[in-house]
N, C-alpha and C. Protein backbone atom coordinates (compact mmCIF):
# COMPACT_ATOMS: atom_id res chain seq x y z
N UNK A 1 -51.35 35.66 32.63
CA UNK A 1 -50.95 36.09 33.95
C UNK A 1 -49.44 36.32 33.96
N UNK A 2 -48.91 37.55 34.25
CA UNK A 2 -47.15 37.91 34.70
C UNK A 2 -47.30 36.68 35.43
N UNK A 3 -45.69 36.25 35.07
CA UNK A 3 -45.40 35.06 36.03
C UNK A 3 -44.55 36.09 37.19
N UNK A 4 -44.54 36.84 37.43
CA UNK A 4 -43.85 37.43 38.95
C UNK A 4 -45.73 37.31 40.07
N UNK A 5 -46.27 37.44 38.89
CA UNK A 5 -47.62 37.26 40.02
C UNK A 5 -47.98 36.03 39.95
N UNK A 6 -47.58 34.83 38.83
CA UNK A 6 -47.97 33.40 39.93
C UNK A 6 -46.59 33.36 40.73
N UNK A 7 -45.40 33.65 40.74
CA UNK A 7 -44.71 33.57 41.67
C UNK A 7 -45.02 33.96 43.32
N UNK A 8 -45.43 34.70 43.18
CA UNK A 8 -46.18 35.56 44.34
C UNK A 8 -47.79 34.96 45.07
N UNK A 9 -48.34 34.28 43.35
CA UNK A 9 -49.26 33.26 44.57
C UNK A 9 -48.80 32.01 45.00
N UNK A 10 -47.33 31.69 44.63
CA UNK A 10 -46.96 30.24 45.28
C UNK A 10 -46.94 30.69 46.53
N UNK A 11 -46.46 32.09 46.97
CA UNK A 11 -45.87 32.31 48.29
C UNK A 11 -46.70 32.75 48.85
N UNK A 12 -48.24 32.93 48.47
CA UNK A 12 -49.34 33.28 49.37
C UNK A 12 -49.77 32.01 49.50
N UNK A 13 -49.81 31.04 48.90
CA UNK A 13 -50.29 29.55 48.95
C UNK A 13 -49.74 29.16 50.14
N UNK A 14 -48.41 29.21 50.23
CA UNK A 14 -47.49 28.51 51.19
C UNK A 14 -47.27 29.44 52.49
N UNK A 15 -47.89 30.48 52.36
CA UNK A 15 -48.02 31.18 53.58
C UNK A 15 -49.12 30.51 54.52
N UNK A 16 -50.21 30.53 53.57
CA UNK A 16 -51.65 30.03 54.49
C UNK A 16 -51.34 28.51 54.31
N UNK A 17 -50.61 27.49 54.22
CA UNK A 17 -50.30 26.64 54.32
C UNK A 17 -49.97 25.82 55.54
N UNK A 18 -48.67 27.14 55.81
CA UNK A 18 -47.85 27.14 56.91
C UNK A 18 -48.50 27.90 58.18
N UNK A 19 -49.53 29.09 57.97
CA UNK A 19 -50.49 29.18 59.05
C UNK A 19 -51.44 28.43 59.39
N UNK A 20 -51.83 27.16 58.45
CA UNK A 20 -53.07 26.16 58.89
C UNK A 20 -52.16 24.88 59.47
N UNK A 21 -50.66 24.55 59.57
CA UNK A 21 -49.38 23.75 59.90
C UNK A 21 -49.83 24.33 61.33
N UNK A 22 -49.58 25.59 62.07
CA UNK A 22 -49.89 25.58 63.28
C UNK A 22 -51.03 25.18 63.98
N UNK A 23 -52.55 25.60 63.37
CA UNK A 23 -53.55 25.58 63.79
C UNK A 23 -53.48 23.75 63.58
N UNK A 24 -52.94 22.87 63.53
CA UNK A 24 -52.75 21.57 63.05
C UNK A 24 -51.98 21.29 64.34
N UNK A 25 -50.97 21.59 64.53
CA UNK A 25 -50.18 21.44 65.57
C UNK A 25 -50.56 21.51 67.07
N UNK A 26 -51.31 22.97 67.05
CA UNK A 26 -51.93 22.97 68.57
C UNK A 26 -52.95 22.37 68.22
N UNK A 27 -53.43 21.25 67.55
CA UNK A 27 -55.02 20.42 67.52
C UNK A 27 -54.53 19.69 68.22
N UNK A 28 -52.92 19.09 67.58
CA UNK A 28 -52.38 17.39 67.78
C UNK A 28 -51.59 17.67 69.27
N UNK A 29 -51.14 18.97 69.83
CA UNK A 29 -50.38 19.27 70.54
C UNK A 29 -49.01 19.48 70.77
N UNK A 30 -48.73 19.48 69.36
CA UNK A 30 -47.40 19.38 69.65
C UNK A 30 -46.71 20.69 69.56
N UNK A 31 -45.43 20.88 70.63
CA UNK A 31 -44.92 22.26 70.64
C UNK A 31 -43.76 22.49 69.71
N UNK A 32 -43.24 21.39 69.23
CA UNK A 32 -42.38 21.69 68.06
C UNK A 32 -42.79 21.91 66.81
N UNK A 33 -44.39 21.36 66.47
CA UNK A 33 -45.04 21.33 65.21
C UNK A 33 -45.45 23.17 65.44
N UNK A 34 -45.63 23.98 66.32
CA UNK A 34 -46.14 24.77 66.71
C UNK A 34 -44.73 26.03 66.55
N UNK A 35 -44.18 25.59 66.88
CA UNK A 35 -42.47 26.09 66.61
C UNK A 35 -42.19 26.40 65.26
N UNK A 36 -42.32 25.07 64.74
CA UNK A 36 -42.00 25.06 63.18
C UNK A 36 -42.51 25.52 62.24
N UNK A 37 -43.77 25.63 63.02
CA UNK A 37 -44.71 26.54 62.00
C UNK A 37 -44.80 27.92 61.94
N UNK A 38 -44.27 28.68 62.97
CA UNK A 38 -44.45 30.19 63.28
C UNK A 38 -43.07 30.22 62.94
N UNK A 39 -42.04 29.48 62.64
CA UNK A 39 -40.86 29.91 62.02
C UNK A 39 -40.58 29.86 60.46
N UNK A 40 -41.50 28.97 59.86
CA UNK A 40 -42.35 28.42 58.61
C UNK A 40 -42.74 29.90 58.07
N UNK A 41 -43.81 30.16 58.53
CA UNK A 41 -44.65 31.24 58.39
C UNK A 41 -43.53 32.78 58.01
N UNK A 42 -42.57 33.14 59.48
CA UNK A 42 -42.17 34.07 59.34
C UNK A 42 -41.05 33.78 58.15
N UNK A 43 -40.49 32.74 57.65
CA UNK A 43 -39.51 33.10 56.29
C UNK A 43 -40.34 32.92 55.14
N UNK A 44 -41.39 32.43 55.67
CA UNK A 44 -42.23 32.79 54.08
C UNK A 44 -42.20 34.50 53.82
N UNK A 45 -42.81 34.85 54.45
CA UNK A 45 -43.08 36.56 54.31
C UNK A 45 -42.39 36.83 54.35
N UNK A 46 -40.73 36.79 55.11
CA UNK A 46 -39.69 37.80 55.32
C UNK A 46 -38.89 37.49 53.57
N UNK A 47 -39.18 36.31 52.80
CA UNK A 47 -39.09 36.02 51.73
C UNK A 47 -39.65 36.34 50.59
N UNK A 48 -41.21 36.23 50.59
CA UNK A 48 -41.88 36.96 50.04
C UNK A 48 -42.00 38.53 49.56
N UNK A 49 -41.74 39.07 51.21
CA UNK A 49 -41.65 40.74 51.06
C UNK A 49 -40.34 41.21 49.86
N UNK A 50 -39.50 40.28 50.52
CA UNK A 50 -38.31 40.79 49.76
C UNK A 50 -38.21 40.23 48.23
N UNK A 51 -38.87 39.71 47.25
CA UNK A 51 -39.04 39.30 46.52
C UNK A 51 -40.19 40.36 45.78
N UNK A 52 -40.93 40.55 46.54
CA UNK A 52 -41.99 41.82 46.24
C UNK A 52 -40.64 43.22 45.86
N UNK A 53 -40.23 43.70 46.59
CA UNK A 53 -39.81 44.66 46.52
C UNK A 53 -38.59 44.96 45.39
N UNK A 54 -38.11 43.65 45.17
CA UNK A 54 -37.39 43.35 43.86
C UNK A 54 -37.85 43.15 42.48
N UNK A 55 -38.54 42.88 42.76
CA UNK A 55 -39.61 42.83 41.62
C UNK A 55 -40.18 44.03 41.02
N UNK A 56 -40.53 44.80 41.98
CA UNK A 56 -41.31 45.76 42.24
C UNK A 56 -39.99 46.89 41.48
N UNK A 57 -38.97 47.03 41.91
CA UNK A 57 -37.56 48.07 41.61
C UNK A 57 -37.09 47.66 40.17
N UNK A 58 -37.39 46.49 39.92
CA UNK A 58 -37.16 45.81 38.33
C UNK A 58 -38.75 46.31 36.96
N UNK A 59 -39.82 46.89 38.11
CA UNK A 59 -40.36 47.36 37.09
C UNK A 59 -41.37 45.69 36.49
N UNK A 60 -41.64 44.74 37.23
CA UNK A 60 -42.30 43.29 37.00
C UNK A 60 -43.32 43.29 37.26
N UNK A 61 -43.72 43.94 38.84
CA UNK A 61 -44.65 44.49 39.25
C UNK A 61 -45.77 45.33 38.94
């Protein structure tokens, strides 16, 4: 397996990680666990993407 693609499944791992962190949060109720998680979530991907696309211009991809 290219390691740019297990790199890329750590950050799909930790995406759905951090989307099951919310669904966890509004169980227990809490609005900061709920916070933290949709802010969790969005630097995973805004991290991810950009890691894709570098990768991707380097020819790894």
């Amino acid at each position: 397996m290219n390691r740019a693609k297990f790199v890329m499944g750590i950050f799909a791992l930790a995406a759905v990680l951090a989307m099951c962190s919310i669904g966890y949060s509004v169980a227990a109720g809490s609005v900061f666990g709920i916070i933290a998680g949709i802010v969790a979530t969005c630097v995973i991907f805004m991290t991810a993407f950009k890691l894709k696309r570098k990768l991707r211009e380097q020819g790894l991809l």
